[in-house]
PDB file of N, CA and C in Angstrom:
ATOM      1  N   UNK A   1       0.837  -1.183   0.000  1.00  0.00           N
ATOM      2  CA  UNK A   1       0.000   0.000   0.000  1.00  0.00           C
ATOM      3  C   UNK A   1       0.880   1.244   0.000  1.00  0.00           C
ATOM      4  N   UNK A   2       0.572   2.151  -0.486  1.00  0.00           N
ATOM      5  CA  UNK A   2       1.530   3.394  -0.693  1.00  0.00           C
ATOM      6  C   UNK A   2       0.422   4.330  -0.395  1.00  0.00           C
ATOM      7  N   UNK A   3       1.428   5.344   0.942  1.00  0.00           N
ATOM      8  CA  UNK A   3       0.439   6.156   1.888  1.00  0.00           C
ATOM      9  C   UNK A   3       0.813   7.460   1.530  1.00  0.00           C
ATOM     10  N   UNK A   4       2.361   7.651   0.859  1.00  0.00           N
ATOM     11  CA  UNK A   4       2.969   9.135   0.805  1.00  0.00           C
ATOM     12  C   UNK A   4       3.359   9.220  -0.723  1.00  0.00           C
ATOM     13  N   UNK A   5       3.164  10.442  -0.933  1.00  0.00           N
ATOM     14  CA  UNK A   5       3.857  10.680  -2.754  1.00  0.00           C
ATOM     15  C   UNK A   5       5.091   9.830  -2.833  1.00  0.00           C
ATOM     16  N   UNK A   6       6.282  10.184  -1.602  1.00  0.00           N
ATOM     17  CA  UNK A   6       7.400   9.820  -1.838  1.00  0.00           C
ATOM     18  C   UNK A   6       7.292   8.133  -1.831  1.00  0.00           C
ATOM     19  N   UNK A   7       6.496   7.269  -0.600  1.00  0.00           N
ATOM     20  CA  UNK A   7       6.164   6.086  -0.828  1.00  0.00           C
ATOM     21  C   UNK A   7       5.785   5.502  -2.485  1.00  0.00           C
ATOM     22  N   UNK A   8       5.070   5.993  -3.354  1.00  0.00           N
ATOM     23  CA  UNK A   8       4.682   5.948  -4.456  1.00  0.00           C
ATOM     24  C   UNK A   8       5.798   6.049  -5.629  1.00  0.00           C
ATOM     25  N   UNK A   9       6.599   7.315  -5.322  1.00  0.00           N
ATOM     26  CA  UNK A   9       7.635   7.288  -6.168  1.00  0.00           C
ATOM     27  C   UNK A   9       8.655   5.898  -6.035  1.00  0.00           C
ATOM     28  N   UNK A  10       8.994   5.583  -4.644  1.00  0.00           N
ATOM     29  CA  UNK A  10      10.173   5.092  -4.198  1.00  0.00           C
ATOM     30  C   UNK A  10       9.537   3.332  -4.959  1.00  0.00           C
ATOM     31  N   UNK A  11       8.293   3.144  -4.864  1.00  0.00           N
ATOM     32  CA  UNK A  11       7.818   2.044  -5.591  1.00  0.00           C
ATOM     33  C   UNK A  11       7.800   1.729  -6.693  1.00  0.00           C
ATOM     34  N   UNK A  12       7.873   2.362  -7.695  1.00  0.00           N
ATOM     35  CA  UNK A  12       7.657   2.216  -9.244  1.00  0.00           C
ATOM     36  C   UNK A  12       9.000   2.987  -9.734  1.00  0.00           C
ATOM     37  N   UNK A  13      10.038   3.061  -8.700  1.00  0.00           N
ATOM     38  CA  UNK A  13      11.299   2.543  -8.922  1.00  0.00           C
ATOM     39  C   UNK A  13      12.125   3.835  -9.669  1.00  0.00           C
ATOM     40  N   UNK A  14      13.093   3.291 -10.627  1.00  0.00           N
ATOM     41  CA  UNK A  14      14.052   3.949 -11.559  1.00  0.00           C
ATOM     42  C   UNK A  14      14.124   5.393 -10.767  1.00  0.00           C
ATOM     43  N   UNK A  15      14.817   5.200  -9.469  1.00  0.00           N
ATOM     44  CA  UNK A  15      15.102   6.040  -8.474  1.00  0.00           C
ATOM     45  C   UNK A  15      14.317   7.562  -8.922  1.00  0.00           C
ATOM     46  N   UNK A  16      12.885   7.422  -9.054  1.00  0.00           N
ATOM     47  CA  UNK A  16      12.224   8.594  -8.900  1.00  0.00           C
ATOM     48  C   UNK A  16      12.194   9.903  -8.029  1.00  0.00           C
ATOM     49  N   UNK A  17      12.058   9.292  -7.026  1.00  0.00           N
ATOM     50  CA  UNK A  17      12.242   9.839  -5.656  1.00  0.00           C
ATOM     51  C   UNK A  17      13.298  10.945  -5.362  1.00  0.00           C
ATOM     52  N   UNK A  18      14.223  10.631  -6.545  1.00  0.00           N
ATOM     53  CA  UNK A  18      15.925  11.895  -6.527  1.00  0.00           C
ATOM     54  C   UNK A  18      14.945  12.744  -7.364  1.00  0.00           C
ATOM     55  N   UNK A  19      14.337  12.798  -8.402  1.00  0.00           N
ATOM     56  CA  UNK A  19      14.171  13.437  -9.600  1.00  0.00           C
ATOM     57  C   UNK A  19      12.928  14.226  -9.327  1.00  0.00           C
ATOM     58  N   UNK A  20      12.111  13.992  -8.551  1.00  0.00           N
ATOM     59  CA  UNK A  20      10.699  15.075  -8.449  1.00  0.00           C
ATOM     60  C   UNK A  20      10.745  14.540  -6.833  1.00  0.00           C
ATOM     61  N   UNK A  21      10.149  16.004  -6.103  1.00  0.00           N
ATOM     62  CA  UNK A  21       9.722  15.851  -5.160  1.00  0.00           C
ATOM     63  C   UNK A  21       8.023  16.726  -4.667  1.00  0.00           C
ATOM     64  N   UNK A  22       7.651  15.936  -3.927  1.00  0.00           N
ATOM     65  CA  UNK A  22       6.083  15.892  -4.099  1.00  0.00           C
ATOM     66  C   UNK A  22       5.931  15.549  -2.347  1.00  0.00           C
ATOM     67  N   UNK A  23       5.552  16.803  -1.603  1.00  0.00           N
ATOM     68  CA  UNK A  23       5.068  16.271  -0.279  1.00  0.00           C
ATOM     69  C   UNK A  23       3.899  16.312  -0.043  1.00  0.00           C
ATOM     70  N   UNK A  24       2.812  17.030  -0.472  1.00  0.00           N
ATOM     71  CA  UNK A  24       1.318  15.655  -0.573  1.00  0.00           C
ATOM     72  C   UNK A  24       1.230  15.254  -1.818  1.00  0.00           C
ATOM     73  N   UNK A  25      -0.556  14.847  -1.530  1.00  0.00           N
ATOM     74  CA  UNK A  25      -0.820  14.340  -3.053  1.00  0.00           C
ATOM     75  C   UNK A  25      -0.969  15.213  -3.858  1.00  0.00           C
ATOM     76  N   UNK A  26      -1.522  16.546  -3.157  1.00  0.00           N
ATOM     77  CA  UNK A  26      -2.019  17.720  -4.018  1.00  0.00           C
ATOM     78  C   UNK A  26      -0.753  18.296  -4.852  1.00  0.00           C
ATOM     79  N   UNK A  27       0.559  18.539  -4.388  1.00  0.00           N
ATOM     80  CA  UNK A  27       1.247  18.931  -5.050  1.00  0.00           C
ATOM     81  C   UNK A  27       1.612  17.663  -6.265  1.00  0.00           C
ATOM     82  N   UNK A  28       1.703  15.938  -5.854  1.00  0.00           N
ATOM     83  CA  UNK A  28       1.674  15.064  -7.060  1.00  0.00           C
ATOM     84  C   UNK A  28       1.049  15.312  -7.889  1.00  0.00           C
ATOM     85  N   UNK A  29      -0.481  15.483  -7.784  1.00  0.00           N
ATOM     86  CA  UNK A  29      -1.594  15.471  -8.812  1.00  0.00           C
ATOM     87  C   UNK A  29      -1.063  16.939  -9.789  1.00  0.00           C
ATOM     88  N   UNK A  30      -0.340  17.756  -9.736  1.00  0.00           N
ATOM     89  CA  UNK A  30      -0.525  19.158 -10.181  1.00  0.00           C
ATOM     90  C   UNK A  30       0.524  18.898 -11.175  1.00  0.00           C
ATOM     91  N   UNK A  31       1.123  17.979 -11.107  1.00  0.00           N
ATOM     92  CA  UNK A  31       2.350  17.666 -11.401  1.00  0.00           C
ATOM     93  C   UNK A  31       2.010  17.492 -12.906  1.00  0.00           C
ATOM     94  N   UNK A  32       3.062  18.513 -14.112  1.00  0.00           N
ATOM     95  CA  UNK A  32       2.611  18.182 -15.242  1.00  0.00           C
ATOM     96  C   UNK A  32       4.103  17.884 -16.105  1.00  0.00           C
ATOM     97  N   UNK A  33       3.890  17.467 -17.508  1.00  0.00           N
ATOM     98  CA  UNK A  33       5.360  17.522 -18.299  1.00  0.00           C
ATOM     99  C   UNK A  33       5.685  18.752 -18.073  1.00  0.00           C
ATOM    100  N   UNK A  34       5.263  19.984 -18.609  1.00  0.00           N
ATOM    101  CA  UNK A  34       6.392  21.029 -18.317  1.00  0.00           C
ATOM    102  C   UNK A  34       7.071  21.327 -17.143  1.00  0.00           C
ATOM    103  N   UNK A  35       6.118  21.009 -15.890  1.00  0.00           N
ATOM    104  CA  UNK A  35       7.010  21.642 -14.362  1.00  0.00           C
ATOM    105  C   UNK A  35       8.066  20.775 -14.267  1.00  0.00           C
ATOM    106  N   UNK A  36       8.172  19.495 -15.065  1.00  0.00           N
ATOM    107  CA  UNK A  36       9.081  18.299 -14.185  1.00  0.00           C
ATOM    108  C   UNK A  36      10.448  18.861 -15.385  1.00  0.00           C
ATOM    109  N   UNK A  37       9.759  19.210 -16.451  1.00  0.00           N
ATOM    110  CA  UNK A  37      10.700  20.041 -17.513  1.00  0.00           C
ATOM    111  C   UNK A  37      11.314  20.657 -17.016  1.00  0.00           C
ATOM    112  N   UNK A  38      11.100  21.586 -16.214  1.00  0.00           N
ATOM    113  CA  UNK A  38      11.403  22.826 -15.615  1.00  0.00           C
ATOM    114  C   UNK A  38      12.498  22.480 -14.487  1.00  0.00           C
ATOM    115  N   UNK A  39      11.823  21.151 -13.774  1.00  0.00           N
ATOM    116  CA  UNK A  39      12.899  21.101 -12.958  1.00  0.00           C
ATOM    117  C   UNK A  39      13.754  20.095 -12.786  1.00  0.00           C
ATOM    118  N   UNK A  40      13.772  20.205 -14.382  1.00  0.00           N
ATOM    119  CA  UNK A  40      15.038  18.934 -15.021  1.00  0.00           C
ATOM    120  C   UNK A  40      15.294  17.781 -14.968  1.00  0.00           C
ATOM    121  N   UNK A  41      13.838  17.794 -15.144  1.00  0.00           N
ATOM    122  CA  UNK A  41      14.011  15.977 -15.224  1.00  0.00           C
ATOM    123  C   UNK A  41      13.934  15.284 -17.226  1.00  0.00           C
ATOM    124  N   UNK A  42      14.686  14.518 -16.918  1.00  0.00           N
ATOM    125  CA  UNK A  42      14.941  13.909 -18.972  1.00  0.00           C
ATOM    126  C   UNK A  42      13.493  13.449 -18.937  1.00  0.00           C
ATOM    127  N   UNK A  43      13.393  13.250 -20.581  1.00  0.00           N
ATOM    128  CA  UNK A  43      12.327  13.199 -20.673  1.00  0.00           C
ATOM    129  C   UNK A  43      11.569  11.607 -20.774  1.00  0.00           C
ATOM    130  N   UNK A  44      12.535  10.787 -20.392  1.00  0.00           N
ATOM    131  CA  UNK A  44      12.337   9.413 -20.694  1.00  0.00           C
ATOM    132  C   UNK A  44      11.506   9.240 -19.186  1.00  0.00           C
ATOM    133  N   UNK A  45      12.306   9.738 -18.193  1.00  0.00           N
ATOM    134  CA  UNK A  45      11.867   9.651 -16.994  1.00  0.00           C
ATOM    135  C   UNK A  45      10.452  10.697 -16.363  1.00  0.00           C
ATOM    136  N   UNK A  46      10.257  11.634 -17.363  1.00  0.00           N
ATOM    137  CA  UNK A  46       8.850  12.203 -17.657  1.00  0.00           C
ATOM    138  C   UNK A  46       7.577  11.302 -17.654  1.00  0.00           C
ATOM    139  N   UNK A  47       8.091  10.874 -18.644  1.00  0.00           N
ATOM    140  CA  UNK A  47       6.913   9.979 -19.250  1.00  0.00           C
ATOM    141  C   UNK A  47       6.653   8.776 -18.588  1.00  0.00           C
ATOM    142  N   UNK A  48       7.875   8.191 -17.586  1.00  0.00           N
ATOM    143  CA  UNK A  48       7.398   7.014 -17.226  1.00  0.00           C
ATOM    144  C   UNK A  48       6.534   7.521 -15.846  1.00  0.00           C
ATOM    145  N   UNK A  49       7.185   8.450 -15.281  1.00  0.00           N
ATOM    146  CA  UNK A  49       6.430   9.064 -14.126  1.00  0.00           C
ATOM    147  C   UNK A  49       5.215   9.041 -14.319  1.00  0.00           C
ATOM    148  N   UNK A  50       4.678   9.993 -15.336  1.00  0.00           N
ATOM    149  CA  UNK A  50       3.864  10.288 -15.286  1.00  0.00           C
ATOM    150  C   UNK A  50       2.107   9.214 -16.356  1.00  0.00           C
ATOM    151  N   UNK A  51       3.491   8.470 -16.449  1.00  0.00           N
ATOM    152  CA  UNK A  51       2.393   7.107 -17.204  1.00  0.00           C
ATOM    153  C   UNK A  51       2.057   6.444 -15.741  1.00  0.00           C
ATOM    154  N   UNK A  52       3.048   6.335 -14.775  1.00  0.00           N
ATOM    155  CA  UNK A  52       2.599   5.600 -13.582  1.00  0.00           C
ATOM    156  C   UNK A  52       1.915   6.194 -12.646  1.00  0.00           C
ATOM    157  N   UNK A  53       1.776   8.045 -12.708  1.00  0.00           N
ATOM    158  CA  UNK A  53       0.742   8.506 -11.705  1.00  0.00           C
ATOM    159  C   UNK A  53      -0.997   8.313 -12.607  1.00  0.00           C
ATOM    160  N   UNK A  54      -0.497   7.770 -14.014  1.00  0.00           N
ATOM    161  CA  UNK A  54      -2.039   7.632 -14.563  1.00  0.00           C
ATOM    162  C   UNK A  54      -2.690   6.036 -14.246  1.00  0.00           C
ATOM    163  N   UNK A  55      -1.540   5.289 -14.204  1.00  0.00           N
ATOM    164  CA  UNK A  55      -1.682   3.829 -13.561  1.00  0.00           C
ATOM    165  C   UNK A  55      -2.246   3.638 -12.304  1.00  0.00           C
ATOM    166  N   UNK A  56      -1.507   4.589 -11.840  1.00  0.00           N
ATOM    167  CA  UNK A  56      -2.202   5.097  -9.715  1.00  0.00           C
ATOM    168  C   UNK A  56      -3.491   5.377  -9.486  1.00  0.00           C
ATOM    169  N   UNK A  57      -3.677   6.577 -10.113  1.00  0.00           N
ATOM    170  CA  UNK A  57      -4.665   7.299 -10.795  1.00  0.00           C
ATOM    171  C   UNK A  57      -6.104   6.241 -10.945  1.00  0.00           C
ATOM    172  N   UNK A  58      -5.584   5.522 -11.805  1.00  0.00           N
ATOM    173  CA  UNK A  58      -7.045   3.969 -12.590  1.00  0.00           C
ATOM    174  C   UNK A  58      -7.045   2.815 -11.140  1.00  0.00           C
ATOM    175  N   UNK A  59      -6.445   3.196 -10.139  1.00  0.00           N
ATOM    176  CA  UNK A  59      -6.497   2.283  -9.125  1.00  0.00           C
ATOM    177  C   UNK A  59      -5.775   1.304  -9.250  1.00  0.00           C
ATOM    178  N   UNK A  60      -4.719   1.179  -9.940  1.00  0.00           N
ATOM    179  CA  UNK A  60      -3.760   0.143 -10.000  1.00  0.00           C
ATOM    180  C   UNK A  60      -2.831   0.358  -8.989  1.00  0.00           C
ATOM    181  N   UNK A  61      -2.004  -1.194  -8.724  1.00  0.00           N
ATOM    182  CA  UNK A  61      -0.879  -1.341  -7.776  1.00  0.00           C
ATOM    183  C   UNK A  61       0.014  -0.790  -8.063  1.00  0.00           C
ATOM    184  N   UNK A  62       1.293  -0.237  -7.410  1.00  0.00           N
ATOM    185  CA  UNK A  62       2.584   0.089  -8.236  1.00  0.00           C
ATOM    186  C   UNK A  62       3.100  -1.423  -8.761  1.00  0.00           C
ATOM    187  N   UNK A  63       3.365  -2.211  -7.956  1.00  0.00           N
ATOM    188  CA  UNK A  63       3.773  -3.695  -8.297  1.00  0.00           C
ATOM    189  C   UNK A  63       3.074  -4.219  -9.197  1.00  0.00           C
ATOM    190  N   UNK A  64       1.846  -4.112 -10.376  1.00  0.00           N
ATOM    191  CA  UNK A  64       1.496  -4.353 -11.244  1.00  0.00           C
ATOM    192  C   UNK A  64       1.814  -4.053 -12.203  1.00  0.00           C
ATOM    193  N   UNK A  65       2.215  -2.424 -12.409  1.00  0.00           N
ATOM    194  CA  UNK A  65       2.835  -1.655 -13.965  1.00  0.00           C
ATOM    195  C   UNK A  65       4.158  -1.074 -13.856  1.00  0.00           C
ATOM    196  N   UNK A  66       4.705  -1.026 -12.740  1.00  0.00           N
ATOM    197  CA  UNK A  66       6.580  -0.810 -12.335  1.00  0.00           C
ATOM    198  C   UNK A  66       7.197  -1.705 -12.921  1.00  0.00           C
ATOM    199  N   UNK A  67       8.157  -1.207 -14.172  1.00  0.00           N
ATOM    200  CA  UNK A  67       9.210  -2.062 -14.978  1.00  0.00           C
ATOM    201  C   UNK A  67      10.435  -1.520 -14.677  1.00  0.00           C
ATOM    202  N   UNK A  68      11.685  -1.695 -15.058  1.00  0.00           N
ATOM    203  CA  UNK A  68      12.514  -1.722 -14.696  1.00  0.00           C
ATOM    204  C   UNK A  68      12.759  -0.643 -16.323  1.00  0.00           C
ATOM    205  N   UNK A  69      14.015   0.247 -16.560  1.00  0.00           N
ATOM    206  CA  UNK A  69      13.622   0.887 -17.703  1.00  0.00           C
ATOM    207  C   UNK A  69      14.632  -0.527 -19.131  1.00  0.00           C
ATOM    208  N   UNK A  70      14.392  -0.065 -20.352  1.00  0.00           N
ATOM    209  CA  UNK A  70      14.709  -1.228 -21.097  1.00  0.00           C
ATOM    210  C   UNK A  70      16.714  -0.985 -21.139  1.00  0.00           C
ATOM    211  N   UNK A  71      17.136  -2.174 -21.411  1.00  0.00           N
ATOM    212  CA  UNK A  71      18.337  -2.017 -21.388  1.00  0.00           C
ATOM    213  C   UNK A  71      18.713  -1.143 -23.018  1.00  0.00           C
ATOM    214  N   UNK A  72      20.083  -0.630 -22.164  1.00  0.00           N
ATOM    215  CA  UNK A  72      21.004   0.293 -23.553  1.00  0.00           C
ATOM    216  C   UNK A  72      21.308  -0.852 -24.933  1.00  0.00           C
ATOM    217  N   UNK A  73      20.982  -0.465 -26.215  1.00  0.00           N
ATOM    218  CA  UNK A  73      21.656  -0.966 -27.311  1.00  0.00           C
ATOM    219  C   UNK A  73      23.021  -1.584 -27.174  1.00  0.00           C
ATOM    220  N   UNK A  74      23.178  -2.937 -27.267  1.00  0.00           N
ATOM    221  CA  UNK A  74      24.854  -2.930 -27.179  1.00  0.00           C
ATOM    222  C   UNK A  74      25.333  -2.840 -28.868  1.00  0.00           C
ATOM    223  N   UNK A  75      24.593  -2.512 -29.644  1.00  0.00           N
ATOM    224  CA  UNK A  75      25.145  -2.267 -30.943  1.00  0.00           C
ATOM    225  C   UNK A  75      24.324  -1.375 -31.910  1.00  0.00           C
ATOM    226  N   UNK A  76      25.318  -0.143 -32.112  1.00  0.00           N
ATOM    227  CA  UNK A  76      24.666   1.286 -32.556  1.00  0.00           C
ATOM    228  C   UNK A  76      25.019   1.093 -34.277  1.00  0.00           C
ATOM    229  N   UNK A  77      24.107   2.264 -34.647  1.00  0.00           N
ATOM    230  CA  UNK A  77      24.022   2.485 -36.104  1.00  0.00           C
ATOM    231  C   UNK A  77      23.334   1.373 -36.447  1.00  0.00           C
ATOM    232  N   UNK A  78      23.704   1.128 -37.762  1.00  0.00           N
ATOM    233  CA  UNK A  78      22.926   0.296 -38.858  1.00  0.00           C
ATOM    234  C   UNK A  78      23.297  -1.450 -38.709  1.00  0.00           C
ATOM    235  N   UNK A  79      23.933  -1.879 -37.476  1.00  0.00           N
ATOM    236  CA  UNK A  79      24.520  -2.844 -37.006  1.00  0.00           C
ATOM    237  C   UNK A  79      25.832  -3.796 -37.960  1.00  0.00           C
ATOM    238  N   UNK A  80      26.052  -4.570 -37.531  1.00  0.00           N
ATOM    239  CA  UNK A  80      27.443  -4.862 -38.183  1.00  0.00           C
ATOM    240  C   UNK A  80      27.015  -6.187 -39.372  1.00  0.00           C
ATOM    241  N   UNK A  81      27.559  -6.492 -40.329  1.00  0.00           N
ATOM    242  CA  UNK A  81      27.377  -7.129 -41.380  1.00  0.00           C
ATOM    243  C   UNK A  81      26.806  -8.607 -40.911  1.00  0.00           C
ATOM    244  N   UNK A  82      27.895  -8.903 -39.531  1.00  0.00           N
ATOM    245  CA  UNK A  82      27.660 -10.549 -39.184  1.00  0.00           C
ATOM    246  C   UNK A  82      27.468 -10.358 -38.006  1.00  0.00           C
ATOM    247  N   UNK A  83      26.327 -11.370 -37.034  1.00  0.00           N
ATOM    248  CA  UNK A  83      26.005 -11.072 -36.137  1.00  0.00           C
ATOM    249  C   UNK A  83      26.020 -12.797 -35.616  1.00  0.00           C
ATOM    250  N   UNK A  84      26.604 -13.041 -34.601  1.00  0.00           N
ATOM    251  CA  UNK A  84      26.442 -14.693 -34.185  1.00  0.00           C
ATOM    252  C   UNK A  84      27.087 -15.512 -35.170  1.00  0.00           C
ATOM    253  N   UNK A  85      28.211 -15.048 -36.189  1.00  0.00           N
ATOM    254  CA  UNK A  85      28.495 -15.935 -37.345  1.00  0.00           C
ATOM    255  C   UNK A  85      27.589 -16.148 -38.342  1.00  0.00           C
ATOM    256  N   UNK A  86      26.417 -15.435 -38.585  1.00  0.00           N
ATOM    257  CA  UNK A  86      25.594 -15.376 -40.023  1.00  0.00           C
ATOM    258  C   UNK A  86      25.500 -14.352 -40.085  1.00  0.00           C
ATOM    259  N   UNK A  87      25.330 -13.748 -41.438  1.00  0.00           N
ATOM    260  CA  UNK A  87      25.522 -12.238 -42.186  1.00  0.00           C
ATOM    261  C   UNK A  87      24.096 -11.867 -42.227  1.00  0.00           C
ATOM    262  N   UNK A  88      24.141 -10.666 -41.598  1.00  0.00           N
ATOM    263  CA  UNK A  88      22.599 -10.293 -41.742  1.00  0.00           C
ATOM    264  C   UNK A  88      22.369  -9.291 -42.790  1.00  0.00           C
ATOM    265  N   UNK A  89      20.918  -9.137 -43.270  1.00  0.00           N
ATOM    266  CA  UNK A  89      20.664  -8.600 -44.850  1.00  0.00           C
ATOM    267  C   UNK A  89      21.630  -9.193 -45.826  1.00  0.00           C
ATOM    268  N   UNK A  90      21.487 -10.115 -46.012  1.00  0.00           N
ATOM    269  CA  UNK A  90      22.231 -10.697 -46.963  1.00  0.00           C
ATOM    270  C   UNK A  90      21.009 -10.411 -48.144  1.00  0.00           C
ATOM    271  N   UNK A  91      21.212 -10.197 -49.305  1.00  0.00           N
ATOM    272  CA  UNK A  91      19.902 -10.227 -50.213  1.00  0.00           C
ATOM    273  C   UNK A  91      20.191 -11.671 -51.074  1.00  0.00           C
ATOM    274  N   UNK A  92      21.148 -12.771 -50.619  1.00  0.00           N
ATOM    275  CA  UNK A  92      21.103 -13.875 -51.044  1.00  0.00           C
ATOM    276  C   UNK A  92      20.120 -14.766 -50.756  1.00  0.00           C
ATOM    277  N   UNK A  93      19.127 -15.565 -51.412  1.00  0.00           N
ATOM    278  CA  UNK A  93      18.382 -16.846 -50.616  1.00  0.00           C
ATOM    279  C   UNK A  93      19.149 -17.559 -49.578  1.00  0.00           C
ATOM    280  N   UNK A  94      18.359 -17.799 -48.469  1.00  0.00           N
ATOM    281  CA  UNK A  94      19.091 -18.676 -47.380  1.00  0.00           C
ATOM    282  C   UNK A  94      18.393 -19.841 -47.570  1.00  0.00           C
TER     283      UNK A  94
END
């Protein structure tokens, strides 16, 4: 059960709790993209916030829609010719 904004943040994780601070609900609820803009938060961490105060919001658990965020690319650009020992886009029949 989550009784305090900060309880709420500290639940649905990806250390929220550093990045916005909210001591009731009234100041959570007011809470929009531009203010969290404002007070510098990226915008990846915008959106998940604020997808999970709409999750809160519909009466959901935090432990139901709290993910962990997706892992970094380990291979940038247009990726490399061979991947696992087979050539990828090959425009040959396989």
């Amino acid at each position: 059960s989550v009784a305090t904004p900060e309880a709420f943040l500290k639940a649905i994780g990806r250390s929220a709790e550093t990045k916005v601070t909210a001591e009731t609900w009234e100041d959570m609820w007011k809470l929009d993209g531009r203010s969290m803009k404002e007070a510098g938060v990226a915008v990846k961490d915008r959106r998940y916030i604020l997808w999970c105060m709409e999750k809160f919001r519909l009466g959901m658990d935090p432990k139901e829609f709290a993910h962990p965020p997706k892992p970094r690319k380990k291979i940038r650009g247009w990726g490399p010719a061979v991947q696992n020992g087979k050539r990828i886009r090959s425009r040959r029949l396989q």
